[in-house]
C-alpha atoms as a PDB file:
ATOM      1  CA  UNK A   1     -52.702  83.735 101.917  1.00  0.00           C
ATOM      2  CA  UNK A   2     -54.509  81.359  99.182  1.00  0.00           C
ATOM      3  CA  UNK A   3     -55.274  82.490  95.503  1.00  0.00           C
ATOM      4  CA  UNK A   4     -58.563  81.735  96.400  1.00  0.00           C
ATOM      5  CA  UNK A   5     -59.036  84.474  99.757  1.00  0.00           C
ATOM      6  CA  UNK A   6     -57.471  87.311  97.530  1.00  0.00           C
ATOM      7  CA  UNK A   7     -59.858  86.540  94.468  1.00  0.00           C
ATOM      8  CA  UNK A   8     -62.989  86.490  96.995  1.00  0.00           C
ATOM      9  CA  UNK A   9     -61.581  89.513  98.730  1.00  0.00           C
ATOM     10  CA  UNK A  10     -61.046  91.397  95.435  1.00  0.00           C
ATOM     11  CA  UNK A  11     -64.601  90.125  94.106  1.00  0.00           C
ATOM     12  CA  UNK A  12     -66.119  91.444  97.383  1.00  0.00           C
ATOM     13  CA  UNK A  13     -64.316  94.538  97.013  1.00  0.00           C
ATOM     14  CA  UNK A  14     -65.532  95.244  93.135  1.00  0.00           C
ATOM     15  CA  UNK A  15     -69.159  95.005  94.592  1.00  0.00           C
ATOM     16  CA  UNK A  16     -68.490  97.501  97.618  1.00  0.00           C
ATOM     17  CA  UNK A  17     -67.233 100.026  94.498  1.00  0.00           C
ATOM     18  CA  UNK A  18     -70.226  98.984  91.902  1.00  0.00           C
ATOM     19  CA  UNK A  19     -72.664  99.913  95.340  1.00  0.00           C
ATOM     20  CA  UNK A  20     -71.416 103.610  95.594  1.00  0.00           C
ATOM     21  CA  UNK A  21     -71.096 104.048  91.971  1.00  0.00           C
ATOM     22  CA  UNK A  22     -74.879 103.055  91.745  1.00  0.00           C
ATOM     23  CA  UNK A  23     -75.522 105.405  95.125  1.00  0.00           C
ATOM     24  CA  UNK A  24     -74.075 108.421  93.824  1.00  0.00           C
ATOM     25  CA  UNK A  25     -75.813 107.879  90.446  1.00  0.00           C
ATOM     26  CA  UNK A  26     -78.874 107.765  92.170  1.00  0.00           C
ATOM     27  CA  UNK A  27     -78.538 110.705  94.164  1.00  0.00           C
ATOM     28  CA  UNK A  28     -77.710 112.657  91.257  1.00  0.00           C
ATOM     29  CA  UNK A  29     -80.877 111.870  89.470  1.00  0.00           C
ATOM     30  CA  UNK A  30     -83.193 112.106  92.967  1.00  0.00           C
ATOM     31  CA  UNK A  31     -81.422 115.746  93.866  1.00  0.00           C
ATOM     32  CA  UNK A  32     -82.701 116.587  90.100  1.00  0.00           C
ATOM     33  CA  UNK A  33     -85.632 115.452  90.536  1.00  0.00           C
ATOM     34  CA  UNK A  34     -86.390 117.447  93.516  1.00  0.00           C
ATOM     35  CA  UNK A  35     -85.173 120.808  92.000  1.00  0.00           C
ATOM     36  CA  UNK A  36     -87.706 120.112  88.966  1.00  0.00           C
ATOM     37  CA  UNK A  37     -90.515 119.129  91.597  1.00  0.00           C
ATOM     38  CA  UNK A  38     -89.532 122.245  93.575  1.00  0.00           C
ATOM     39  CA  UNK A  39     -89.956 124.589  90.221  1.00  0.00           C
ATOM     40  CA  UNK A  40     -92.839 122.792  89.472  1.00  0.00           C
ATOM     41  CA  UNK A  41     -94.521 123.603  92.384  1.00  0.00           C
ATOM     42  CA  UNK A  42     -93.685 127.407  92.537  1.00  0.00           C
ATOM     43  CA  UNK A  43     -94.851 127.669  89.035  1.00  0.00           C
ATOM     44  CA  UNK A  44     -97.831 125.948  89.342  1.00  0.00           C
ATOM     45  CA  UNK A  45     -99.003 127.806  92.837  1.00  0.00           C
ATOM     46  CA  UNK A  46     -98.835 130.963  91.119  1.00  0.00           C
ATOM     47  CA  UNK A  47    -100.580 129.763  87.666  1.00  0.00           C
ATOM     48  CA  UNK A  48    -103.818 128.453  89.821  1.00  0.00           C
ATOM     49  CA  UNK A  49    -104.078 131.763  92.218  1.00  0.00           C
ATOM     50  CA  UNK A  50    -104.114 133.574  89.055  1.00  0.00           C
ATOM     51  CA  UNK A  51    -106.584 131.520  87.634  1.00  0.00           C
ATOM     52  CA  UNK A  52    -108.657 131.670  90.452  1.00  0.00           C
ATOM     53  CA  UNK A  53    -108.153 135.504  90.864  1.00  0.00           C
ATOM     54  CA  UNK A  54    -109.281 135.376  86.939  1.00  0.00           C
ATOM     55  CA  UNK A  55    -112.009 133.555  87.366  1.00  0.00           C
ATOM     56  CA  UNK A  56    -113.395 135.540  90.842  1.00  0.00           C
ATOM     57  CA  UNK A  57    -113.242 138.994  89.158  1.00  0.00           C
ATOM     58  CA  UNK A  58    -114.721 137.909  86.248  1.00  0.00           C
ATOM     59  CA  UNK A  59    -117.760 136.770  88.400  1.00  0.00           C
ATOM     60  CA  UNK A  60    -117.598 139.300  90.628  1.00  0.00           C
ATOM     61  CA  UNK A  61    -116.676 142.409  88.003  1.00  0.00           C
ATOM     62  CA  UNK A  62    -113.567 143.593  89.815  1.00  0.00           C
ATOM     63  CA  UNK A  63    -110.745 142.901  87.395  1.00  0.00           C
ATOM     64  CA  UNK A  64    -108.288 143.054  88.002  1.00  0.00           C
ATOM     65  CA  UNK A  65    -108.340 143.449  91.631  1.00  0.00           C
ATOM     66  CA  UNK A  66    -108.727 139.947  92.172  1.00  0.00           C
ATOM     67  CA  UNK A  67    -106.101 138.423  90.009  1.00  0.00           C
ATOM     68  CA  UNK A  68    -103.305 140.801  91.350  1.00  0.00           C
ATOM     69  CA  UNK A  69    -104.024 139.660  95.121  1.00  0.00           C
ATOM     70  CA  UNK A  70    -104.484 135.913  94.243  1.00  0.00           C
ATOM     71  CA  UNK A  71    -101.723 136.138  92.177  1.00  0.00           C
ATOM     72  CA  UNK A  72     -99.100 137.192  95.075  1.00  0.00           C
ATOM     73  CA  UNK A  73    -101.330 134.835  97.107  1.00  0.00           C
ATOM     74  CA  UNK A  74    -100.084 132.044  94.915  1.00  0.00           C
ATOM     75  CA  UNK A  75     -96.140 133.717  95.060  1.00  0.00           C
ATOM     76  CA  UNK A  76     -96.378 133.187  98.751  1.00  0.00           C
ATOM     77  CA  UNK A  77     -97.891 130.060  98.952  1.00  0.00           C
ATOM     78  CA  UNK A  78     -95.285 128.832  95.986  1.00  0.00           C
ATOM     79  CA  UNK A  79     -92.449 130.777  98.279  1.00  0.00           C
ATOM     80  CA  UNK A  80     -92.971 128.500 101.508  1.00  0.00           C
ATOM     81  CA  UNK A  81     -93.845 125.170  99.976  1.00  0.00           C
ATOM     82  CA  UNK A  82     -90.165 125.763  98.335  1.00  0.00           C
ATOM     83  CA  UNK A  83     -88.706 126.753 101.630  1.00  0.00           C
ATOM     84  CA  UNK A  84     -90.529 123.561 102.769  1.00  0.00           C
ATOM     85  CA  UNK A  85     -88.909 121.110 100.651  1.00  0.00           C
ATOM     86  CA  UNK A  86     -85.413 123.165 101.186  1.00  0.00           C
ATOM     87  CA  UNK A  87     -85.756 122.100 104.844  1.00  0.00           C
ATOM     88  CA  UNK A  88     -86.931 118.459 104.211  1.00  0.00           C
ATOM     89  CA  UNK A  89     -84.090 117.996 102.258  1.00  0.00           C
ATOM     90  CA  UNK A  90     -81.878 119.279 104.391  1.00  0.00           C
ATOM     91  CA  UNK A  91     -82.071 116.778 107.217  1.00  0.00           C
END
């Protein structure tokens, strides 16, 4: 073996370890990101059915019947788009 086939080895091996380093940094940040866009999504489900609910039974003079049902309309809808992204991240 030459100096020169270790050093190219060894330099070829430093940039196999750099690659994972980087590719386990990103999937850190990217599985983070996914739990905030999850959250985000639950949260904002259930803030527009109850806005909508709001808004209905203010038009329509039923408060609060309105809000309460779009509310858990928005809880369910928040539920399975979580579920959702559970799956899609799962495969």
């Amino acid at each position: 073996m030459t100096k020169d086939s270790f050093k190219t080895r060894l330099e070829i091996a430093k940039n196999k370890i750099k690659k994972i380093k980087n590719n386990e940094k990103n999937q850190k940040t990217s599985n983070l990101g996914e739990a905030f866009k999850m959250s985000t999504e639950l949260v904002a489900s259930v803030a527009v059915g109850t806005i909508i609910g709001f808004i209905l039974d203010n038009w329509f003079g039923t408060k609060p019947w309105l809000i309460l049902i779009f509310f858990f309309i928005g809880v369910i809808a928040g539920i399975s788009n979580v579920i959702r992204s559970a799956k899609n991240m799962q495969k």
